[in-house]
Protein backbone atom coordinates (compact mmCIF):
# COMPACT_ATOMS: atom_id res chain seq x y z
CA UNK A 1 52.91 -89.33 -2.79
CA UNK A 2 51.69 -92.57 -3.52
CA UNK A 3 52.10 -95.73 -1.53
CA UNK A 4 55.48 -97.02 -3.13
CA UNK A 5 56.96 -93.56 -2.86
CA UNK A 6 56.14 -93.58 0.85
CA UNK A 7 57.70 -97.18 1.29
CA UNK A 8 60.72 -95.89 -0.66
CA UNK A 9 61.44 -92.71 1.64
CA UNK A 10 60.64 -94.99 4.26
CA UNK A 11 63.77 -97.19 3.54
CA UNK A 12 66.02 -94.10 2.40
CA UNK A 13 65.12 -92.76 5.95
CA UNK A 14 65.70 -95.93 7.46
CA UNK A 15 69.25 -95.79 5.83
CA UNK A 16 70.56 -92.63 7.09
CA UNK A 17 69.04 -93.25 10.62
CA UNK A 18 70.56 -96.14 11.37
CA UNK A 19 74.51 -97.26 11.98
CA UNK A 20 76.33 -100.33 10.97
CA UNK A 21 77.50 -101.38 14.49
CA UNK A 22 80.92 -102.86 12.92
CA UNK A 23 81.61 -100.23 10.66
CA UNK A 24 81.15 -97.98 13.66
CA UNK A 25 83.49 -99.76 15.66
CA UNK A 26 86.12 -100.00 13.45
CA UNK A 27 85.36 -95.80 12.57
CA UNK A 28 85.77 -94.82 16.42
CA UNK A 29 89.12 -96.63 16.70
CA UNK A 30 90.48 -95.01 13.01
CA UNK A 31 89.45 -91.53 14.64
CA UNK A 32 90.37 -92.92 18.10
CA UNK A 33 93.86 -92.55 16.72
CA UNK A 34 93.56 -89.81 14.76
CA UNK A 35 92.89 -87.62 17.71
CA UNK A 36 96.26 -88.76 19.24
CA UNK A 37 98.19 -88.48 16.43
CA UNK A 38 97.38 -84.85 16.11
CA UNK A 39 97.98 -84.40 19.69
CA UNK A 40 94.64 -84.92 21.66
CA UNK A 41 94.02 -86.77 24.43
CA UNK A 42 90.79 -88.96 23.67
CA UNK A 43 90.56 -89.14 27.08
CA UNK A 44 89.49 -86.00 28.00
CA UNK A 45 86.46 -84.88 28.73
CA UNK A 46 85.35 -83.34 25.62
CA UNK A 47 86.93 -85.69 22.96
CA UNK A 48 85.31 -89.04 25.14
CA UNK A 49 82.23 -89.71 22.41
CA UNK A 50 84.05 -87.82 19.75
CA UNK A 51 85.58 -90.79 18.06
CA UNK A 52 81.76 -92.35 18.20
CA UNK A 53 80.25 -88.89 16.91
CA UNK A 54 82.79 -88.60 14.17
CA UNK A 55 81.73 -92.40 12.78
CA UNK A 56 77.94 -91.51 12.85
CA UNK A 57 78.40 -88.54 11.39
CA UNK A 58 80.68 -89.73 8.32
CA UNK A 59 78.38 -92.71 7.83
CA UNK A 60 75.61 -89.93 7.47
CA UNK A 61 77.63 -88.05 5.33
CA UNK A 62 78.44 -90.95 2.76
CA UNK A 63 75.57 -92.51 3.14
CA UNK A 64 74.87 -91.75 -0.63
CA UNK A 65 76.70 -95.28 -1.28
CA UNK A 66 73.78 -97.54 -0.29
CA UNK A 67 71.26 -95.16 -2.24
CA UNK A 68 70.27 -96.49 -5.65
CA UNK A 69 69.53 -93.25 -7.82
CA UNK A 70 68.50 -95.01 -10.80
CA UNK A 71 66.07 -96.66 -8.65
CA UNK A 72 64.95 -93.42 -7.00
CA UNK A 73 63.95 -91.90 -10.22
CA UNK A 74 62.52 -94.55 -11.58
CA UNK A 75 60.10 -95.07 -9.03
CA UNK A 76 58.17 -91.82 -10.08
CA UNK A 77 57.87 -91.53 -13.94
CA UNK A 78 54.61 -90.72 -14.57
CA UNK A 79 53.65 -90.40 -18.81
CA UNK A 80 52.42 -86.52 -19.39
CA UNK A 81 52.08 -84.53 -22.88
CA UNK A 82 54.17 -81.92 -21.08
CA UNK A 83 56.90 -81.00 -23.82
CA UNK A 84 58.48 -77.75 -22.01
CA UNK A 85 61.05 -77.17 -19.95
CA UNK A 86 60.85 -78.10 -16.48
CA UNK A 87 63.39 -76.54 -13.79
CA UNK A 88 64.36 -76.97 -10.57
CA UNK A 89 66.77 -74.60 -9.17
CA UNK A 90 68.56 -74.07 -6.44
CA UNK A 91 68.67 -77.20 -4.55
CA UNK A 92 71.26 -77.38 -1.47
CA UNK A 93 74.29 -79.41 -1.89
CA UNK A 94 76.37 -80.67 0.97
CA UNK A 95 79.37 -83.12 -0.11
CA UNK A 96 83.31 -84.35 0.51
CA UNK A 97 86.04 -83.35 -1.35
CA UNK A 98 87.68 -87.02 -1.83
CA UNK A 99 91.11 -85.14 -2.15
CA UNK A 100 91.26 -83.65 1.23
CA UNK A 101 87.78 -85.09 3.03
CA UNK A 102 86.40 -81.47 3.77
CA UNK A 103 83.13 -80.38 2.86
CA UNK A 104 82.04 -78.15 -0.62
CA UNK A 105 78.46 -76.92 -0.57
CA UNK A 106 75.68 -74.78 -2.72
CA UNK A 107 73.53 -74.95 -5.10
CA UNK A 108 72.27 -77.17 -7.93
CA UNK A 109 70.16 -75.82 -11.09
CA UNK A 110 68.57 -78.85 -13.29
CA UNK A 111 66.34 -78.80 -16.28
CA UNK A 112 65.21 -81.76 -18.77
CA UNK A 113 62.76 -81.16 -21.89
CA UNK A 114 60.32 -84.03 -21.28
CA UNK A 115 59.22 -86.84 -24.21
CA UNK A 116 55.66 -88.10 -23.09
CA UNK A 117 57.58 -88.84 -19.51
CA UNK A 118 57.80 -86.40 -15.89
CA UNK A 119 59.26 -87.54 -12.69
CA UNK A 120 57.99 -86.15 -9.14
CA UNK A 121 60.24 -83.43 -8.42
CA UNK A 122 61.10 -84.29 -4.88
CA UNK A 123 62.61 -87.48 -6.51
CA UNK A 124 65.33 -84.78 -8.42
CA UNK A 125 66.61 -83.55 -5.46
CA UNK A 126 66.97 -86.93 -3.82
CA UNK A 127 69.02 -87.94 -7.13
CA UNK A 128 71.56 -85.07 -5.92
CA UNK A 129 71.35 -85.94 -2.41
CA UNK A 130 72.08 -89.71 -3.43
CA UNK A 131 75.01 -88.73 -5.55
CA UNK A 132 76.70 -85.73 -3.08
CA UNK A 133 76.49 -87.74 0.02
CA UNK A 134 80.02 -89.44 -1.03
CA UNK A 135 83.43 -88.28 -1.43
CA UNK A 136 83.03 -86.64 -4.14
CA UNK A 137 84.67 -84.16 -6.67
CA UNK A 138 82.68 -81.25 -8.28
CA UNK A 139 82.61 -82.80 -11.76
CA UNK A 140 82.02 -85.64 -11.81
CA UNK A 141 78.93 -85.05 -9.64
CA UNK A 142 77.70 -82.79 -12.44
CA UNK A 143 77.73 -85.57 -15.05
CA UNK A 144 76.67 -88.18 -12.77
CA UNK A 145 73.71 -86.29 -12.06
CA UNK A 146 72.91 -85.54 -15.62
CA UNK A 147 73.96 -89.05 -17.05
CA UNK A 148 71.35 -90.45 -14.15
CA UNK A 149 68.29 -88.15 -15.41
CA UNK A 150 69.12 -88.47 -18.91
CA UNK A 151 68.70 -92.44 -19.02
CA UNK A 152 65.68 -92.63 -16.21
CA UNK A 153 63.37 -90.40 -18.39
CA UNK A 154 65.35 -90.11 -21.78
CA UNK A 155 64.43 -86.61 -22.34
CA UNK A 156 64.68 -83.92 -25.04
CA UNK A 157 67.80 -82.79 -22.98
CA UNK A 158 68.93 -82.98 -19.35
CA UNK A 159 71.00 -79.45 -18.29
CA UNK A 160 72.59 -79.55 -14.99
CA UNK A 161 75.01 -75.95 -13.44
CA UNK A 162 76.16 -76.62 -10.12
CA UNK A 163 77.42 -74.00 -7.82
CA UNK A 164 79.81 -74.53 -4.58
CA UNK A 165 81.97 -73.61 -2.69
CA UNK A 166 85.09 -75.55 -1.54
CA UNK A 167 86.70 -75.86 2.14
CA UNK A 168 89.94 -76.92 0.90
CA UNK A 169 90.24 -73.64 -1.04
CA UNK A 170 88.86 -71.58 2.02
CA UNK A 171 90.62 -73.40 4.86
CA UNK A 172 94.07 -74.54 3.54
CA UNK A 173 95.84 -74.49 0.24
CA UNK A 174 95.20 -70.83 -1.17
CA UNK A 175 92.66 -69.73 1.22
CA UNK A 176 90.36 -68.06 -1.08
CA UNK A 177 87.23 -67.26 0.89
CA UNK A 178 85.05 -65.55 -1.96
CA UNK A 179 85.68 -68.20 -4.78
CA UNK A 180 82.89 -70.16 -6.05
CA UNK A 181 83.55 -73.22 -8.56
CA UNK A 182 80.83 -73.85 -11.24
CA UNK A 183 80.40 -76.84 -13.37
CA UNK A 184 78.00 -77.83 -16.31
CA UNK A 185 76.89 -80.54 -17.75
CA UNK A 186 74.23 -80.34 -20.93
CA UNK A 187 72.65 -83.27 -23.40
CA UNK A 188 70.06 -83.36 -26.05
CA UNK A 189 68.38 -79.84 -26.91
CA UNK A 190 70.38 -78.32 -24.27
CA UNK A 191 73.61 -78.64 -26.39
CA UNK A 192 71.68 -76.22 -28.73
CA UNK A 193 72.91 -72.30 -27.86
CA UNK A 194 69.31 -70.99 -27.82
CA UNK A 195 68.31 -73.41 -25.25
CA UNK A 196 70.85 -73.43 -23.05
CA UNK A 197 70.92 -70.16 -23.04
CA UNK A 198 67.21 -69.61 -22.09
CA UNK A 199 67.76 -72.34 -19.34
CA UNK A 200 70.77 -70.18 -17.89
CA UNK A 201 68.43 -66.79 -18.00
CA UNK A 202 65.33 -68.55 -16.24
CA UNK A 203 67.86 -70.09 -13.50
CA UNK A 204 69.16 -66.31 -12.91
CA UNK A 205 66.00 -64.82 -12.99
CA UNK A 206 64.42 -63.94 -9.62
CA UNK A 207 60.89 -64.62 -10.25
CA UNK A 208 58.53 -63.67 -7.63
């Protein structure tokens, strides 16, 4: 990591760590009554820092809006001759259904064909991180994810499958507890069937 990359995760850090005193505030009261209305008592013991808990922890799960992806990317491009396919797979997803505010989670699977340009790969899953951490819905994450790779490094092709799995389908609604929603998104070379295809094989592959 080189000295802007450290300064940079410095400042993400810094981000997440820290709370917006007002915003807090004005969280614990919304969730202050929220707890009544579903008939709590914020009083009690249990529930006395809940309203303050609950704010921290939704600023820390939307903190993705004061994240600059773009800007994460960009600061490690590095020029290479490498001209093959470069994957990373399964990265963790956590994110917020903006429909119902409950959590989906899994897996992300991301390739791009590199022209004369390679990012650091930390910096791809920090591009997912950046766009999950807001209310979010399944596909339009997918294309804002490959739509953010595709102009940072303009590539041969960008492919992007994400795999989760949705609380509002497991807890309410239908209560499906084996269903698992998958998205794609593909550009370039990727939209060409014997790529994608080879992509899709090497991301099901257990290679050891």
């Amino acid at each position: 990591m080189n000295h802007n990359d450290h300064e940079l995760d410095e400042l993400i850090y810094a981000k997440v760590e820290s709370f917006n005193p007002e915003v807090t505030t004005a969280l614990s009261s919304a969730f202050e009554t929220i707890l009544t209305q579903v008939g709590e008592d914020p009083s009690r013991e249990g529930l006395v820092r809940s309203p303050l808990r609950i704010a921290r922890a939704m600023q820390f799960l939307t903190h993705g809006y004061q994240l600059d992806p773009r800007e994460m990317i960009g600061s490690a491009i590095f020029e290479a001759e490498h001209n093959e396919m470069v994957i990373i797979k399964d990265i963790e997803i956590y994110s917020m259904c903006e429909h119902h505010m409950l959590p989906f989670f899994g897996q992300a699977h991301i390739a791009y064909l590199p022209k004369k340009k390679i990012v650091g790969l930390s910096k791809i899953a920090r591009v997912v991180d950046a766009f999950a951490r807001r209310l979010q819905v399944q596909e339009r994450l997918t294309t804002q994810i490959v739509n953010c790779i595709q102009d940072a490094l303009d590539p041969h092709g960008v492919a992007v499958v994400i795999e989760c799995r949705h609380l509002c389908m497991m807890m309410r609604g239908v209560q499906k507890q084996n269903s698992i929603t998958t998205t794609s998104a593909f550009t370039g070379d990727f939209e060409n069937a014997a790529t994608r295809n080879e992509f899709i094989s090497l991301i099901g592959a257990k290679l050891t």
